[in-house]
N, C-alpha and C. Protein backbone atom coordinates (compact mmCIF):
# COMPACT_ATOMS: atom_id res chain seq x y z
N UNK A 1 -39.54 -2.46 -44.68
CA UNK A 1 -40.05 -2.10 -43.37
C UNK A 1 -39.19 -2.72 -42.26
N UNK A 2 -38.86 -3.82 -42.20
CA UNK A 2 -38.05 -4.90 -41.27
C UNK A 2 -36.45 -4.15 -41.42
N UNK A 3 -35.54 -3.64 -42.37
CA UNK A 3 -34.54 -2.99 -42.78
C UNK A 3 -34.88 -1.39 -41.80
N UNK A 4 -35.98 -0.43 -41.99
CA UNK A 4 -35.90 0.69 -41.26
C UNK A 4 -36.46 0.65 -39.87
N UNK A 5 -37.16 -0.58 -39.10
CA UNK A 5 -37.21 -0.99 -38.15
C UNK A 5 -35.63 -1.33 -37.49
N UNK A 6 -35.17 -2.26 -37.76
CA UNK A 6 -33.80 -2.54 -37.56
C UNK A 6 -32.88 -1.16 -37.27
N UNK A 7 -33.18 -0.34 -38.08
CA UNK A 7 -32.08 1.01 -38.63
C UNK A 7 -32.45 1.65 -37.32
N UNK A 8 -33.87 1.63 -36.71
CA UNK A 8 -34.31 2.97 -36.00
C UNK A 8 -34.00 2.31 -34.93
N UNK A 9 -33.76 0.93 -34.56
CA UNK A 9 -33.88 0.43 -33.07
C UNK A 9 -31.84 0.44 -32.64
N UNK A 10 -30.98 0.19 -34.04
CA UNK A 10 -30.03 0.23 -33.63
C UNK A 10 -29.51 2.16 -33.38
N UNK A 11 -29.90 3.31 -34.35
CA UNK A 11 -29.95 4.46 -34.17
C UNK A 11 -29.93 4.87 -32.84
N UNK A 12 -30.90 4.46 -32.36
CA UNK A 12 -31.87 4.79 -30.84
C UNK A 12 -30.73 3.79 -29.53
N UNK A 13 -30.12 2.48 -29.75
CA UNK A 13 -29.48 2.35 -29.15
C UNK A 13 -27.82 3.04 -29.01
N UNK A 14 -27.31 3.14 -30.00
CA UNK A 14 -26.41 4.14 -30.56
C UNK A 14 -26.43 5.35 -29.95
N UNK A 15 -27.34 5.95 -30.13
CA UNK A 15 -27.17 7.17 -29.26
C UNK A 15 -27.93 7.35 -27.62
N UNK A 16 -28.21 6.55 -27.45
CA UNK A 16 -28.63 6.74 -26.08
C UNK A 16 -27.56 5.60 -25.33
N UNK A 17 -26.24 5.01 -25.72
CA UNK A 17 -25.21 4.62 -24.80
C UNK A 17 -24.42 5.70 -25.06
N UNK A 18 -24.15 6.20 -26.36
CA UNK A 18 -23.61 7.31 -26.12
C UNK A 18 -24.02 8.83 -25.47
N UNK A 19 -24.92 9.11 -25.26
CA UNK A 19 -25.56 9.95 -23.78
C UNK A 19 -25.13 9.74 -22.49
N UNK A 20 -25.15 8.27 -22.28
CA UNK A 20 -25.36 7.62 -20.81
C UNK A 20 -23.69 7.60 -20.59
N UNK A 21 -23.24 6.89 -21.67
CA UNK A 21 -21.88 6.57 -20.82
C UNK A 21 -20.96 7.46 -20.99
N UNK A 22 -21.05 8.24 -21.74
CA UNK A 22 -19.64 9.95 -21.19
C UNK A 22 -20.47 11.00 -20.18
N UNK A 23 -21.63 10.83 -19.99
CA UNK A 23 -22.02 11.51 -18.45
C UNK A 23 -21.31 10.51 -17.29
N UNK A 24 -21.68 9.32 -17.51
CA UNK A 24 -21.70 7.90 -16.15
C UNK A 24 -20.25 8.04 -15.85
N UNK A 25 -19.69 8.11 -16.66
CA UNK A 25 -18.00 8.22 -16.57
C UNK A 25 -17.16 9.07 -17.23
N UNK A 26 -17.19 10.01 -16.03
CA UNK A 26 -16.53 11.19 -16.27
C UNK A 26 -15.40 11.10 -16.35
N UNK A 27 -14.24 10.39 -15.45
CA UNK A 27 -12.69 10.15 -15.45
C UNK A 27 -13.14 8.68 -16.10
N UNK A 28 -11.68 8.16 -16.33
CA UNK A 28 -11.00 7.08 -16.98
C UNK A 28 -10.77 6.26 -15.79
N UNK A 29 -10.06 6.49 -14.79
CA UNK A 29 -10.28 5.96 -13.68
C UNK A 29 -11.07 5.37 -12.49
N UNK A 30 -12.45 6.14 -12.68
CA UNK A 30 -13.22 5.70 -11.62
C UNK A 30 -13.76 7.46 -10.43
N UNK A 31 -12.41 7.92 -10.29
CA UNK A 31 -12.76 8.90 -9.70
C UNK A 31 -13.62 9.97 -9.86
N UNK A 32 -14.04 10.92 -9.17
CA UNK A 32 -14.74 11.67 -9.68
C UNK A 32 -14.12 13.20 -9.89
N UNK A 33 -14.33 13.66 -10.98
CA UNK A 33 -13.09 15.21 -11.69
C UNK A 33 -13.96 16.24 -11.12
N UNK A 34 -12.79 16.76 -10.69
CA UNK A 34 -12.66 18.22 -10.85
C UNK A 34 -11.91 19.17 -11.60
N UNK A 35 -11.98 20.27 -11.38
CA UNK A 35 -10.99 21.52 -11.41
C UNK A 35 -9.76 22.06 -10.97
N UNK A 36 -9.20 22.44 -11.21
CA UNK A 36 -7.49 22.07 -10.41
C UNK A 36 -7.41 22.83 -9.18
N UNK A 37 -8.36 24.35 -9.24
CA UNK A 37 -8.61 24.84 -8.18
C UNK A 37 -9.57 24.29 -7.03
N UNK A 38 -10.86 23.86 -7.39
CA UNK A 38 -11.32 22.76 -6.24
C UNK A 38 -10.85 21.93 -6.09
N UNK A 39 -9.80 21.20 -6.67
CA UNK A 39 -8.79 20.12 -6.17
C UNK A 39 -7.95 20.35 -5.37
N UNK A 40 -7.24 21.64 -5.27
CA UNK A 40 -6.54 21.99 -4.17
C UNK A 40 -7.62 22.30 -3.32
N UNK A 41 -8.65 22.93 -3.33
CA UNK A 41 -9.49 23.26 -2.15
C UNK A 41 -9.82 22.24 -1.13
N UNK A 42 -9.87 20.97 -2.37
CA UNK A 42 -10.07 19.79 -1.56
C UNK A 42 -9.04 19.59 -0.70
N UNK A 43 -7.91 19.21 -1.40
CA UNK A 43 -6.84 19.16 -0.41
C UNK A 43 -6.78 19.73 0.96
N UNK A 44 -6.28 21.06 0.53
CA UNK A 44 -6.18 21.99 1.95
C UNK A 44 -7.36 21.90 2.74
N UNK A 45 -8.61 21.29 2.83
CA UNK A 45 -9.35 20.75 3.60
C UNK A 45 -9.25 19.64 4.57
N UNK A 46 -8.64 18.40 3.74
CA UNK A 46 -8.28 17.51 4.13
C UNK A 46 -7.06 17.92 4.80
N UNK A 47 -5.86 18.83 4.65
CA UNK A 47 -4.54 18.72 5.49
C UNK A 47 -5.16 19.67 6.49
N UNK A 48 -6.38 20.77 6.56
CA UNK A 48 -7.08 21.51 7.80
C UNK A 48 -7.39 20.19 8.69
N UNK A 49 -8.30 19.25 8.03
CA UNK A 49 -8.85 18.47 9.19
C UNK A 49 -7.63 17.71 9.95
N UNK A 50 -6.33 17.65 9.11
CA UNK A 50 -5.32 16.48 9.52
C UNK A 50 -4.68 17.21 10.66
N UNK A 51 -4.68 18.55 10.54
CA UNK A 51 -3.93 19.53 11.63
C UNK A 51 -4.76 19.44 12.41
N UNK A 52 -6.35 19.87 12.83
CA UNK A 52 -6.66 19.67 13.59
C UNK A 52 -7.03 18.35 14.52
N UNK A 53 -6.97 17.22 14.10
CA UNK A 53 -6.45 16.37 14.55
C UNK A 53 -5.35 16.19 15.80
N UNK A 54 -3.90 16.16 15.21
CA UNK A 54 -2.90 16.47 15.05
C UNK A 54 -2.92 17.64 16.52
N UNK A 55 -3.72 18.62 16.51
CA UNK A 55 -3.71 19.46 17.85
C UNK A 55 -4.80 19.25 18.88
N UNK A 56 -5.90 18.08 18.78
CA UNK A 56 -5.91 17.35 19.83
C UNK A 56 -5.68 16.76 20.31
N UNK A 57 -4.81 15.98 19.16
CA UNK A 57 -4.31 14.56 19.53
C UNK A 57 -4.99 13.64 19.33
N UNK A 58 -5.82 13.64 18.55
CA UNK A 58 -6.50 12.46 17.92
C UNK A 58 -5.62 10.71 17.85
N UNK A 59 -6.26 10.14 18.03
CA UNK A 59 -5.38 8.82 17.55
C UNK A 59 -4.85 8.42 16.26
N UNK A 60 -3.17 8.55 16.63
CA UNK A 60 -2.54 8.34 15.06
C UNK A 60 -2.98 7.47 14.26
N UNK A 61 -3.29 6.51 14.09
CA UNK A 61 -3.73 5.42 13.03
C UNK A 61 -4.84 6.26 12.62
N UNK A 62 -5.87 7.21 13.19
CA UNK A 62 -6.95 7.98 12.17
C UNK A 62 -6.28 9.47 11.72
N UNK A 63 -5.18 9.95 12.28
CA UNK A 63 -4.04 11.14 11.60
C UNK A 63 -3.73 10.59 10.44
N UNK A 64 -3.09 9.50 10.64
CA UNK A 64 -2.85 8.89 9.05
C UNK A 64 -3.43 8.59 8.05
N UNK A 65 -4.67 8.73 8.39
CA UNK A 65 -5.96 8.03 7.44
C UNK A 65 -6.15 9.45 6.98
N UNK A 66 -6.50 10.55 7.69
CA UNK A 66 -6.34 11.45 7.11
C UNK A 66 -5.14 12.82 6.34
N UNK A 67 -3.94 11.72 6.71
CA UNK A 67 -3.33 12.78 6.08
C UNK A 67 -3.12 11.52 4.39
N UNK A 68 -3.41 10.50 4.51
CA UNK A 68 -3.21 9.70 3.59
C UNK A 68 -4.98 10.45 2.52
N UNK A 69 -6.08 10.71 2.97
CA UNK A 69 -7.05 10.89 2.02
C UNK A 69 -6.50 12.42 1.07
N UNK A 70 -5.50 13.46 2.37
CA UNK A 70 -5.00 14.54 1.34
C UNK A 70 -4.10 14.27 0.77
N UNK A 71 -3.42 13.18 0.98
CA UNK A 71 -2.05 12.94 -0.37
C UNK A 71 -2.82 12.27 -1.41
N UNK A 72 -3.90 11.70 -1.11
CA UNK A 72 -4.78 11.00 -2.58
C UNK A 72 -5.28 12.10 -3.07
N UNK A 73 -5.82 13.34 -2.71
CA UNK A 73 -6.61 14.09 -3.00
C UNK A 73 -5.25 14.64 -4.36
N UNK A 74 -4.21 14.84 -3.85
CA UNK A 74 -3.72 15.22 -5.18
C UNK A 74 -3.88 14.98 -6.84
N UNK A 75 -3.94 13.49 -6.67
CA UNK A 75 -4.46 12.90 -7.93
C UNK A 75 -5.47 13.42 -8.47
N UNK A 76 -6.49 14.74 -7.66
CA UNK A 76 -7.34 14.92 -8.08
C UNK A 76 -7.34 16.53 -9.26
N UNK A 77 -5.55 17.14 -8.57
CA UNK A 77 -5.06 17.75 -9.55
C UNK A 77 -4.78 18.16 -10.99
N UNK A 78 -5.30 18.00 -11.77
CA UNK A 78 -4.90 18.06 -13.27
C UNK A 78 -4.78 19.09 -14.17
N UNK A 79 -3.58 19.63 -13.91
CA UNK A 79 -3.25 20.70 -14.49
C UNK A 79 -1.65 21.26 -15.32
N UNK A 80 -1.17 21.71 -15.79
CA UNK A 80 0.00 21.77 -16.31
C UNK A 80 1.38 21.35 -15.54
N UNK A 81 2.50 20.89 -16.60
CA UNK A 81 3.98 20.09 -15.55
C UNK A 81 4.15 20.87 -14.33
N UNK A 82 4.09 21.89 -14.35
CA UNK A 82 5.14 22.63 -13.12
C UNK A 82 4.09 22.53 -12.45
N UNK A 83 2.88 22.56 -12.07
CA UNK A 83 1.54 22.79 -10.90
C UNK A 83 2.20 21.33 -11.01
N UNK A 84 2.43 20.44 -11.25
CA UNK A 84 1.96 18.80 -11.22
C UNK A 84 3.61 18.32 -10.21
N UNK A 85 4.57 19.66 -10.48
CA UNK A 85 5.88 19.20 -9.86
C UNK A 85 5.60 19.96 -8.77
N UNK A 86 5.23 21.14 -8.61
CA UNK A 86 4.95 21.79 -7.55
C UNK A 86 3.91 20.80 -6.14
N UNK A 87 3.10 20.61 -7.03
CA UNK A 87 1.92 19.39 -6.09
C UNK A 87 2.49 17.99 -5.43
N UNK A 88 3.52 17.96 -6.42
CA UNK A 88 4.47 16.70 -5.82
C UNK A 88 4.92 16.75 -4.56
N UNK A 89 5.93 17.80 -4.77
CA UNK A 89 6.70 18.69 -3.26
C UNK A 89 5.96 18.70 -2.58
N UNK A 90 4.69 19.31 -2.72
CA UNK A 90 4.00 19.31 -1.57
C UNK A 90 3.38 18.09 -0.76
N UNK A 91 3.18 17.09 -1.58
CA UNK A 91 2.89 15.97 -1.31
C UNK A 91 4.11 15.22 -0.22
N UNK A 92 5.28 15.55 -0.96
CA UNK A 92 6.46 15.10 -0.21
C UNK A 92 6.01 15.10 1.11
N UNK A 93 5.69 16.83 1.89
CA UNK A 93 5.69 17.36 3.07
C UNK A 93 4.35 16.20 3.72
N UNK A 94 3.56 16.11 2.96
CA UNK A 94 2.57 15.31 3.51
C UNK A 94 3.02 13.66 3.67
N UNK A 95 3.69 13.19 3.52
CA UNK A 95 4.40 11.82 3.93
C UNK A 95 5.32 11.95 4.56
N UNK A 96 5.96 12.69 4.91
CA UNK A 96 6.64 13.30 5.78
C UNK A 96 6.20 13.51 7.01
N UNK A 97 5.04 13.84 7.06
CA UNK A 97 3.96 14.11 8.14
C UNK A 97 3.46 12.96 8.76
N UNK A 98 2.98 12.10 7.75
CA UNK A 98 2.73 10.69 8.57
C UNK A 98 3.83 10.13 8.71
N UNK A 99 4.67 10.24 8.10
CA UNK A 99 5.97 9.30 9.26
C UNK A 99 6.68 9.72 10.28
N UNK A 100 5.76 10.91 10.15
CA UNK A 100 6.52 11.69 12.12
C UNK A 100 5.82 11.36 12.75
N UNK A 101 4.22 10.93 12.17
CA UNK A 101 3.02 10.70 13.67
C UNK A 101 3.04 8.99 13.34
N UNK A 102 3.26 8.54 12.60
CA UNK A 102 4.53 7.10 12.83
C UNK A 102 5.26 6.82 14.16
N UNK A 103 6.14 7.92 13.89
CA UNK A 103 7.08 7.89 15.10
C UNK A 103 6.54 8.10 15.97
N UNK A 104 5.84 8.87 16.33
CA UNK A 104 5.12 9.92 17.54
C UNK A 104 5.40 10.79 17.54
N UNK A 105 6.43 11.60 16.67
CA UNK A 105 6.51 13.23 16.86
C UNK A 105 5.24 13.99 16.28
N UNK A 106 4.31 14.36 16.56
CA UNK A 106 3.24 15.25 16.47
C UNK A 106 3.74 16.95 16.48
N UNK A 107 4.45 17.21 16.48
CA UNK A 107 4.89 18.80 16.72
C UNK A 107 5.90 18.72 15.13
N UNK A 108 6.33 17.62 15.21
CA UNK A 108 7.40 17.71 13.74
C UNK A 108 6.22 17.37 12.49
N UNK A 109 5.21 16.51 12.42
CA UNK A 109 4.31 16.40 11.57
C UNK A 109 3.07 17.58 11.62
N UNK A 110 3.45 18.35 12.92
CA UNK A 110 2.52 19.94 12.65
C UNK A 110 3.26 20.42 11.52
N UNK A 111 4.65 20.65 11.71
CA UNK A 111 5.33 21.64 10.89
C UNK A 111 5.27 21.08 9.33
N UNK A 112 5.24 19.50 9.17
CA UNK A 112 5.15 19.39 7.89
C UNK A 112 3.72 19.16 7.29
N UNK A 113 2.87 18.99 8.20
CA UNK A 113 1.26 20.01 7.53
C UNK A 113 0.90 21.35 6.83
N UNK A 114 2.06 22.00 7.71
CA UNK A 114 2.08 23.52 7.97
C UNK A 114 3.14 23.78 6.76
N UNK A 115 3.84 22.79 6.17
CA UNK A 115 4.18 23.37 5.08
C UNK A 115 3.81 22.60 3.85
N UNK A 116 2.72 21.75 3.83
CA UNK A 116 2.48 21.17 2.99
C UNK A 116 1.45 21.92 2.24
N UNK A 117 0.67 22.84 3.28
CA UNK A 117 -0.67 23.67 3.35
C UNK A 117 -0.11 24.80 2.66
N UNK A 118 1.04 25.30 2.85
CA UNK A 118 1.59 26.27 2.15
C UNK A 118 2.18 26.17 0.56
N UNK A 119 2.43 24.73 0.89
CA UNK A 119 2.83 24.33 -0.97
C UNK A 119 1.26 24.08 -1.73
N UNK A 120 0.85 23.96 -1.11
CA UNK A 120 -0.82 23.43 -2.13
C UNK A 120 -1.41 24.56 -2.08
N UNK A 121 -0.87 25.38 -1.13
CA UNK A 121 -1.48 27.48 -1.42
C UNK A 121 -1.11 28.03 -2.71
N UNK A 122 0.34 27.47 -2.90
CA UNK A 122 1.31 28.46 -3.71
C UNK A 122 0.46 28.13 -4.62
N UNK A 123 0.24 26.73 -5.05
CA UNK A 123 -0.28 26.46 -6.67
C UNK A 123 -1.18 27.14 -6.90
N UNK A 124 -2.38 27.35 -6.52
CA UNK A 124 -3.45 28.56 -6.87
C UNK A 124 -2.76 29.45 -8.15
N UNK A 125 -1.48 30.54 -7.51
CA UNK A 125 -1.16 30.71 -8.42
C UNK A 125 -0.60 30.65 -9.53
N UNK A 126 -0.10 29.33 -9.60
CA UNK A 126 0.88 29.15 -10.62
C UNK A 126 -0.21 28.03 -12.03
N UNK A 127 -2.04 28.28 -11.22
CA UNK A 127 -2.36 27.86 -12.60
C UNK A 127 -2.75 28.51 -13.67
């Protein structure tokens, strides 16, 4: 009795950490996963809000904060080499962007929004 007591209490713990903890933690990292297509969606959200910013003139130190949450947002990408080299490039354009509103050029970090938005378009299709 003390032997299938034992059996049923370790059983019952056994499978109810294994329930809990591959729901609780979905990535390996911490983050939370998506899809490679809502991952770009995310993105191009985040480089929308960074442009509009960017054309009021928002204060650079919060341009950068947001063009820095869409270059993280990439990581949220996970999908085959060439989407992953393609996402890079595009990323490029997005650091590129904050080191023009660095400088203060705001019209040169439009254009590299404006093509960063266009590289994180292309991937759609190339998954």
């Amino acid at each position: 009795m003390k032997l299938l007591k034992s059996a049923v209490v370790a059983l019952t713990l056994a499978l109810s950490l294994g329930t809990f903890s591959t729901t609780a933690v979905a990535c390996e990292d911490g983050r939370t996963c998506f899809g490679p297509e809502q991952a770009i969606d995310l993105v191009l959200g985040r480089i929308a809000e960074a442009m509009k910013a960017v054309n009021e003139g928002a204060d650079p130190e919060e341009i950068q904060k947001l063009i820095k949450k869409a270059k993280d947002g990439k990581k949220e990408i996970n999908a085959s080499d060439i989407v992953s080299r393609h996402a890079s490039k595009a990323a490029g354009h997005l650091k590129k962007a904050k080191k023009a509103v660095k400088n203060g050029d705001l019209v040169k970090a439009s254009e590299h929004l404006s093509d960063a938005e266009d590289g994180f378009e292309g991937l759609k299709s190339r998954l």
